[in-house]
Protein backbone atom coordinates (compact mmCIF):
# COMPACT_ATOMS: atom_id res chain seq x y z
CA UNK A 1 -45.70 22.26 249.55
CA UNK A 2 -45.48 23.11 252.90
CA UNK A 3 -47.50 26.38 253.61
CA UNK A 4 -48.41 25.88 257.36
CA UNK A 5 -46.95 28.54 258.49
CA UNK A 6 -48.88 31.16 256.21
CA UNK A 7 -51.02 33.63 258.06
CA UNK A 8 -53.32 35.26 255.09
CA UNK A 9 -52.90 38.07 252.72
CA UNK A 10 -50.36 40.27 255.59
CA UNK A 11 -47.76 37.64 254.64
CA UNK A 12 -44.37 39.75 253.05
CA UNK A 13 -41.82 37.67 251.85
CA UNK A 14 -38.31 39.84 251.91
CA UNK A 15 -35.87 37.06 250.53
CA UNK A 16 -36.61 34.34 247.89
CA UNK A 17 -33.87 31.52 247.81
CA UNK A 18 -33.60 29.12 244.93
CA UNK A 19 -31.95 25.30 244.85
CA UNK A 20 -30.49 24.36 241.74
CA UNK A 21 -31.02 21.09 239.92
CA UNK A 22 -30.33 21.83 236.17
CA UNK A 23 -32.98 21.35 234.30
CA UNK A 24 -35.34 20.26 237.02
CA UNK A 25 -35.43 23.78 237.72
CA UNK A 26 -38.50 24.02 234.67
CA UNK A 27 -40.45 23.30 237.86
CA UNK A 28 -38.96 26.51 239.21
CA UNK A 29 -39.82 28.98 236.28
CA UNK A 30 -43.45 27.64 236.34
CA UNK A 31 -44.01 28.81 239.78
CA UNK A 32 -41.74 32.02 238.78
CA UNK A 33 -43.80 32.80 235.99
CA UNK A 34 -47.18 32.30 238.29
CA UNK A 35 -45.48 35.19 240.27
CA UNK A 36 -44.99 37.37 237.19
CA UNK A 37 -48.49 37.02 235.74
CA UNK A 38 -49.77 37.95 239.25
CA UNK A 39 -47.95 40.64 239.93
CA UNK A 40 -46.39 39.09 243.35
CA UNK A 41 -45.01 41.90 244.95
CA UNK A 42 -40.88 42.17 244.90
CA UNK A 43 -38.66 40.85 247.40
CA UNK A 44 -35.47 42.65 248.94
CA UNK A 45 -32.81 39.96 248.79
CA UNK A 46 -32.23 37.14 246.11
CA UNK A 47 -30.53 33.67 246.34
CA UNK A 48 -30.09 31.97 243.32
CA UNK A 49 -27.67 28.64 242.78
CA UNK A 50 -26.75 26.71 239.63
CA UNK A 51 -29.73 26.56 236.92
CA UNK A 52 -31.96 28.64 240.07
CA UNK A 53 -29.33 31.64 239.40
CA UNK A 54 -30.61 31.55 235.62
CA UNK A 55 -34.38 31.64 236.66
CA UNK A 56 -33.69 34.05 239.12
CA UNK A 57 -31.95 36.60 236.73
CA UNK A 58 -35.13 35.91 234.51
CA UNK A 59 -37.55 36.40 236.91
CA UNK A 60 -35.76 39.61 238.33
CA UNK A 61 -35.51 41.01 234.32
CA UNK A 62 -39.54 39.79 234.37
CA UNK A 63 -38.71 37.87 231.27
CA UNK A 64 -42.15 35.47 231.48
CA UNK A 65 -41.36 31.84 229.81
CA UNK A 66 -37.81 32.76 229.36
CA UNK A 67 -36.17 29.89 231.06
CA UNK A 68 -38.75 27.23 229.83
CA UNK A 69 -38.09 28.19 226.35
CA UNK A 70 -34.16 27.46 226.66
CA UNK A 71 -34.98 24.19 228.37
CA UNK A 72 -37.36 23.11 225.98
CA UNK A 73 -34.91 24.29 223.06
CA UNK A 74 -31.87 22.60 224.53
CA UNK A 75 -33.18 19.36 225.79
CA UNK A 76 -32.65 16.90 223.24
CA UNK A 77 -29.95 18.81 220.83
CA UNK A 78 -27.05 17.47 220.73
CA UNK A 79 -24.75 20.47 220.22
CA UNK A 80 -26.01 21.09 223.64
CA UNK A 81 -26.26 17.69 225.89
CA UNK A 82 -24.47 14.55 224.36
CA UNK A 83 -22.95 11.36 226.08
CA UNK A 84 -20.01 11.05 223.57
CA UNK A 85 -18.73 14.66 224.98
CA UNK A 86 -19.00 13.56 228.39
CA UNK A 87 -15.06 13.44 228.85
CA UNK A 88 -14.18 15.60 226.50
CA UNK A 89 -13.07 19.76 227.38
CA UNK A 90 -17.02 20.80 226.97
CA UNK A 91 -18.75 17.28 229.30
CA UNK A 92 -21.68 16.12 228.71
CA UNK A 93 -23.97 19.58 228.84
CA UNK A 94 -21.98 22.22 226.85
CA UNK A 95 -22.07 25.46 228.68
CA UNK A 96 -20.23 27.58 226.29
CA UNK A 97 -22.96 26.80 223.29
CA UNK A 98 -26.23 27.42 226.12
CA UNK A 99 -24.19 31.01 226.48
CA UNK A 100 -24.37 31.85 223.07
CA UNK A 101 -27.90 30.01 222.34
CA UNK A 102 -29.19 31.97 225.10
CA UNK A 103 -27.23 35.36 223.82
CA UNK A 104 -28.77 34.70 220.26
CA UNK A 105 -32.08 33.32 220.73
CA UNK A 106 -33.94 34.01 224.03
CA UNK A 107 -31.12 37.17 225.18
CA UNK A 108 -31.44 38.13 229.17
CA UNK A 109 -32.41 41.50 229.19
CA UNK A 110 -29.29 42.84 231.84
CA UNK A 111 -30.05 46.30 231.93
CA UNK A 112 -33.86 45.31 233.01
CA UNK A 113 -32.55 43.22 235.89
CA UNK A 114 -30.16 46.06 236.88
CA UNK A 115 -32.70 48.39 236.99
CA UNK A 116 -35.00 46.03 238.73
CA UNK A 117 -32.54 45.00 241.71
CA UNK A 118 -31.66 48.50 242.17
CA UNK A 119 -31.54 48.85 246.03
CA UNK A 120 -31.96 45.21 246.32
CA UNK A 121 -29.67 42.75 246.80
CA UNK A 122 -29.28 39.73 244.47
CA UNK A 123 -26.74 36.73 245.31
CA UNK A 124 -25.51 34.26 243.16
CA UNK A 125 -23.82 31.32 244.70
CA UNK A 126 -20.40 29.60 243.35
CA UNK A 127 -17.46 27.38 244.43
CA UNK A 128 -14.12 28.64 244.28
CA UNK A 129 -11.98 25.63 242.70
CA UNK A 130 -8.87 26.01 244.81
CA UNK A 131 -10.77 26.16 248.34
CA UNK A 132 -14.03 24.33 248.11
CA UNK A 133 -15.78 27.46 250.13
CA UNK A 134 -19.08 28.94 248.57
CA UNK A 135 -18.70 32.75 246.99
CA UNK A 136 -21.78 35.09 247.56
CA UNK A 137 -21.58 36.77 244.00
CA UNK A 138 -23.50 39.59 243.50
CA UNK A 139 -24.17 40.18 239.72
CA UNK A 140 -23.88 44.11 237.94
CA UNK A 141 -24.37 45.12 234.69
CA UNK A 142 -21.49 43.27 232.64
CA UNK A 143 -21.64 40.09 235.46
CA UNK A 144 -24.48 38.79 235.31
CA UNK A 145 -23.68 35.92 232.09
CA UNK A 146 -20.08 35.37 233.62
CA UNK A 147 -21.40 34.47 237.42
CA UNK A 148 -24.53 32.36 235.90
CA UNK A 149 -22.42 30.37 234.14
CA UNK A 150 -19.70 29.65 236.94
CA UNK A 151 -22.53 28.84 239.35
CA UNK A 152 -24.17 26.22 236.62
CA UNK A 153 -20.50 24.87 235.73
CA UNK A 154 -20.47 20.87 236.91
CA UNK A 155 -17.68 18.68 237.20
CA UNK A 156 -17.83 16.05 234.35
CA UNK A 157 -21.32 16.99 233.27
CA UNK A 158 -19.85 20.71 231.66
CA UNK A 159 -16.26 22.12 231.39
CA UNK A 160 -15.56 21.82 234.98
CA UNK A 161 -14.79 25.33 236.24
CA UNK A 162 -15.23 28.79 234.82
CA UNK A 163 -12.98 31.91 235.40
CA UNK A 164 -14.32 34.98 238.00
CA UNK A 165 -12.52 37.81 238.50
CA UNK A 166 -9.27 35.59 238.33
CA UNK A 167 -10.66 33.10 240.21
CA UNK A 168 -11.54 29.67 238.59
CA UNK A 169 -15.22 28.79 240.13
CA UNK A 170 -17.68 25.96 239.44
CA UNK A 171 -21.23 24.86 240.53
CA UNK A 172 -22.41 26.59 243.61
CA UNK A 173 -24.84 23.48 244.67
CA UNK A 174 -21.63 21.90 246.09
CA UNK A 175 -20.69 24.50 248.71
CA UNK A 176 -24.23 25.51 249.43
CA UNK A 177 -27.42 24.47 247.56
CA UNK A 178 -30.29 25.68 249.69
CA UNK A 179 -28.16 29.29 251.07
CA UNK A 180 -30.87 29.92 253.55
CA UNK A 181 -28.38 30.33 256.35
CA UNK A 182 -26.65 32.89 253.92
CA UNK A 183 -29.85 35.23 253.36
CA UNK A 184 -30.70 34.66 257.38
CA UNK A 185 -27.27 35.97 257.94
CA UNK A 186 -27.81 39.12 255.66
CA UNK A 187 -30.67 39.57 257.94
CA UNK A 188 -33.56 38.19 255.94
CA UNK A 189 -36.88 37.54 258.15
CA UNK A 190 -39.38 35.77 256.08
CA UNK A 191 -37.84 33.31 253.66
CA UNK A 192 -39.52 31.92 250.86
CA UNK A 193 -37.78 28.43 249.43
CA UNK A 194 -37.80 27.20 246.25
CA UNK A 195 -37.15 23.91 245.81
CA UNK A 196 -36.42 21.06 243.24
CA UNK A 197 -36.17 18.33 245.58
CA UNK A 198 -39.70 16.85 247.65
CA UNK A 199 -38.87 19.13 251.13
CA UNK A 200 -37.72 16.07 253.18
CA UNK A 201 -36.23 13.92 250.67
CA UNK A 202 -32.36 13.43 251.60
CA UNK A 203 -30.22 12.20 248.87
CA UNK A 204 -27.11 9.55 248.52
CA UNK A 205 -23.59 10.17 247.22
CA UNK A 206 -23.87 10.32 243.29
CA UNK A 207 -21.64 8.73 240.56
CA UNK A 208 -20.61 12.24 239.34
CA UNK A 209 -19.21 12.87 242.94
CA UNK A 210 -17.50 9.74 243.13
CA UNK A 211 -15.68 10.62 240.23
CA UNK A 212 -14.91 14.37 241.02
CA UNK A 213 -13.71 13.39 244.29
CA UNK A 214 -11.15 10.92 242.16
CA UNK A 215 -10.16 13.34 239.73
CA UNK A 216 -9.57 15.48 242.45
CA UNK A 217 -7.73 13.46 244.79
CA UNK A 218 -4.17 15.90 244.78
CA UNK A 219 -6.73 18.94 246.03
CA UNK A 220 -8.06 17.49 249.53
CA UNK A 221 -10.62 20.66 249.71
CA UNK A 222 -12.51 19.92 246.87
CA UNK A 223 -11.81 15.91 247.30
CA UNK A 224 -13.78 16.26 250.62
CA UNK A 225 -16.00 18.42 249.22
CA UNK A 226 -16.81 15.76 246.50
CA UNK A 227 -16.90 12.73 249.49
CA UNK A 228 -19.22 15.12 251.97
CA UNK A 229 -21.40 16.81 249.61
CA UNK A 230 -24.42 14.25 250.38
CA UNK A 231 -24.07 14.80 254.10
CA UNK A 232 -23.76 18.51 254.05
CA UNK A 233 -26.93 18.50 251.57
CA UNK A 234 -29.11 16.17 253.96
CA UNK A 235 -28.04 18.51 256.70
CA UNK A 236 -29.51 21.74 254.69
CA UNK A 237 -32.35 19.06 254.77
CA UNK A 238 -32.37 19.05 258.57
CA UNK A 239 -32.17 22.60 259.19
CA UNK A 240 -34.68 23.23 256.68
CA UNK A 241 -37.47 21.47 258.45
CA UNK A 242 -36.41 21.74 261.66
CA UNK A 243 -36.96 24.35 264.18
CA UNK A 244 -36.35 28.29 263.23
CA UNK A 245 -34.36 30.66 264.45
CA UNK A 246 -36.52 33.29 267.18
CA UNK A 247 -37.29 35.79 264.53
CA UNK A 248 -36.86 34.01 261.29
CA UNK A 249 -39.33 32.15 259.50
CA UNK A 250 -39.47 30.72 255.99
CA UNK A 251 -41.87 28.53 253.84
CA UNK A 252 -40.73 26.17 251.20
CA UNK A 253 -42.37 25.29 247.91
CA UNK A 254 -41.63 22.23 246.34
CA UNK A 255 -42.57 19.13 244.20
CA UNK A 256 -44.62 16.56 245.60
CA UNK A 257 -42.38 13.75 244.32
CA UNK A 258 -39.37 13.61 242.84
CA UNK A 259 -39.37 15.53 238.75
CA UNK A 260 -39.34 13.91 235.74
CA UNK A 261 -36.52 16.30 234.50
CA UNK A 262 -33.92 14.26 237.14
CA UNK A 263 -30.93 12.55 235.73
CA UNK A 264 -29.53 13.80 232.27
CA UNK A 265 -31.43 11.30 229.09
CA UNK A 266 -34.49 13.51 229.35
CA UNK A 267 -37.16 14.80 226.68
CA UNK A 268 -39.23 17.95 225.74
CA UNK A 269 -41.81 15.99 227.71
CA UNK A 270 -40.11 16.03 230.63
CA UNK A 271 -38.83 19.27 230.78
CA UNK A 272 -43.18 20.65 230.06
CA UNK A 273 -44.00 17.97 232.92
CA UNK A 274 -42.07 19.75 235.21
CA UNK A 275 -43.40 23.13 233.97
CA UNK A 276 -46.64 22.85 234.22
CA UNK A 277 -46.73 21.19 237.70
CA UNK A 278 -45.09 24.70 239.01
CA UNK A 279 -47.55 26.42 236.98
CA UNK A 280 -50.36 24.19 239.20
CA UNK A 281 -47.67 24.56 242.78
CA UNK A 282 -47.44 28.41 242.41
CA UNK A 283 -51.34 28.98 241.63
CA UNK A 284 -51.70 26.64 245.02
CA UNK A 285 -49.33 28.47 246.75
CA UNK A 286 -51.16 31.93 246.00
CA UNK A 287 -54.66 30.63 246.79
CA UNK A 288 -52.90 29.39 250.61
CA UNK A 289 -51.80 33.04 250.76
CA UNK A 290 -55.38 34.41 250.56
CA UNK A 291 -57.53 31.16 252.58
């Protein structure tokens, strides 16, 4: 975690930005729910992509151990993630049963994270289908299930692409996974980053994104999304540990090494692993803020 630039209990964070990662992002809700047993003070803007959307939208409805508890639940049943679905209409993680799990058993509370982003303003990132350019989606009462789901909705590993407001969308991570720029941009001045990735760890082009860019290859937006995604990500990378803008700064918290919930063959294990080490990252990151 990279807290160097903390200067004691005056520090206000205004934006909180979130990377995706599926569910990697268990490491996210344990520093989340660190902030929600401690009261951490609110921010003004919001920045959620992919599985970070869904722990945002938790976090802003203050729904403690929400997120964990899907994770846990989902992890190893196989009306949720199986390999013999992988090519089939639902993929390998089946978004359309997590919606209704999550509906019937742990049920985001909407009209608490309406009334709790009143006056604030809460992004969620997608990927229009057609164009390959990131959508800023900002969730209200009626939303907030339909954008989630677009913004966690991967080529191959889940149906693909999910309909918005006429649009067909898919997984925000491949347009823009760390949207710092975005929240500078809406004129954000001190950025806090959460991350699933170590902060300087740069990544290569994956199997699933040698495949999308096949299946792809009559659309050359999303193809060269699909080839370029890599590059663009190691270039968020860059600029996130890199000089800042005059005006601007941001802090980022994130794993040590890379988490035991990467990849998709993962168990309950795992998934606590990664939990509990942003359980022990967010308690760090509070004691930095007072030292």
């Amino acid at each position: 975690m990279n807290t160097k630039e903390h200067k004691g209990k005056e520090m206000k964070y205004d934006a909180l930005v979130l990377e995706g990662g599926s569910l990697k992002c268990a490491f996210t809700a344990g520093v989340l729910d660190v902030f929600l047993d401690t009261n951490f003070p609110d921010f003004q803007y919001y920045y959620g992509v992919s599985s970070g959307a869904m722990a945002m939208s938790y976090y802003i409805a203050k729904q403690r151990q929400n997120f964990i508890n899907v994770s846990r639940e989902l992890v190893e049943n196989p009306e949720f993630l199986s390999y013999k679905n992988t090519f089939s209409n639902n993929g390998l993680m089946n978004l359309d049963f997590l919606e209704k799990y999550v509906q019937d058993t742990f049920p985001f509370n909407e009209d608490a994270a309406e009334e709790n982003s009143r006056g604030k303003k809460v992004v969620i990132v997608a990927t229009n289908y057609k164009t390959g350019k990131p959508h800023y989606l900002e969730p209200k009462k009626g939303k907030w299930y339909n954008y989630m789901m677009a913004s966690a909705t991967l080529p191959i590993i889940t149906k693909g692409r999910t309909e918005v407001n006429g649009t067909w969308m898919f997984d925000g991570g491949y347009s823009d996974s760390v949207p710092i720029k975005k929240a500078i941009a809406d004129g954000a001045k001190n950025i806090l980053v959460i991350r699933t990735r170590p902060a300087d760890v740069k990544i290569e082009k994956s199997y699933v994104s040698l495949m999308a860019e096949y299946w792809n290859y009559d659309n050359d937006n999303i193809s060269d999304l699909f080839s370029l995604g890599y590059k663009r990500y190691n270039k968020c990378v860059e600029f996130l540990n890199g000089p800042k803008p005059d005006g601007v700064n941001w802090v980022q918290i994130s794993p040590p090494k890379e988490l035991r919930s990467e990849g998709f063959y993962l168990h309950v294990q795992d998934i606590d692993a990664d939990y509990r080490l942003g359980l022990e990252i967010g308690l760090n990151f509070l004691s930095s803020l007072n030292s």
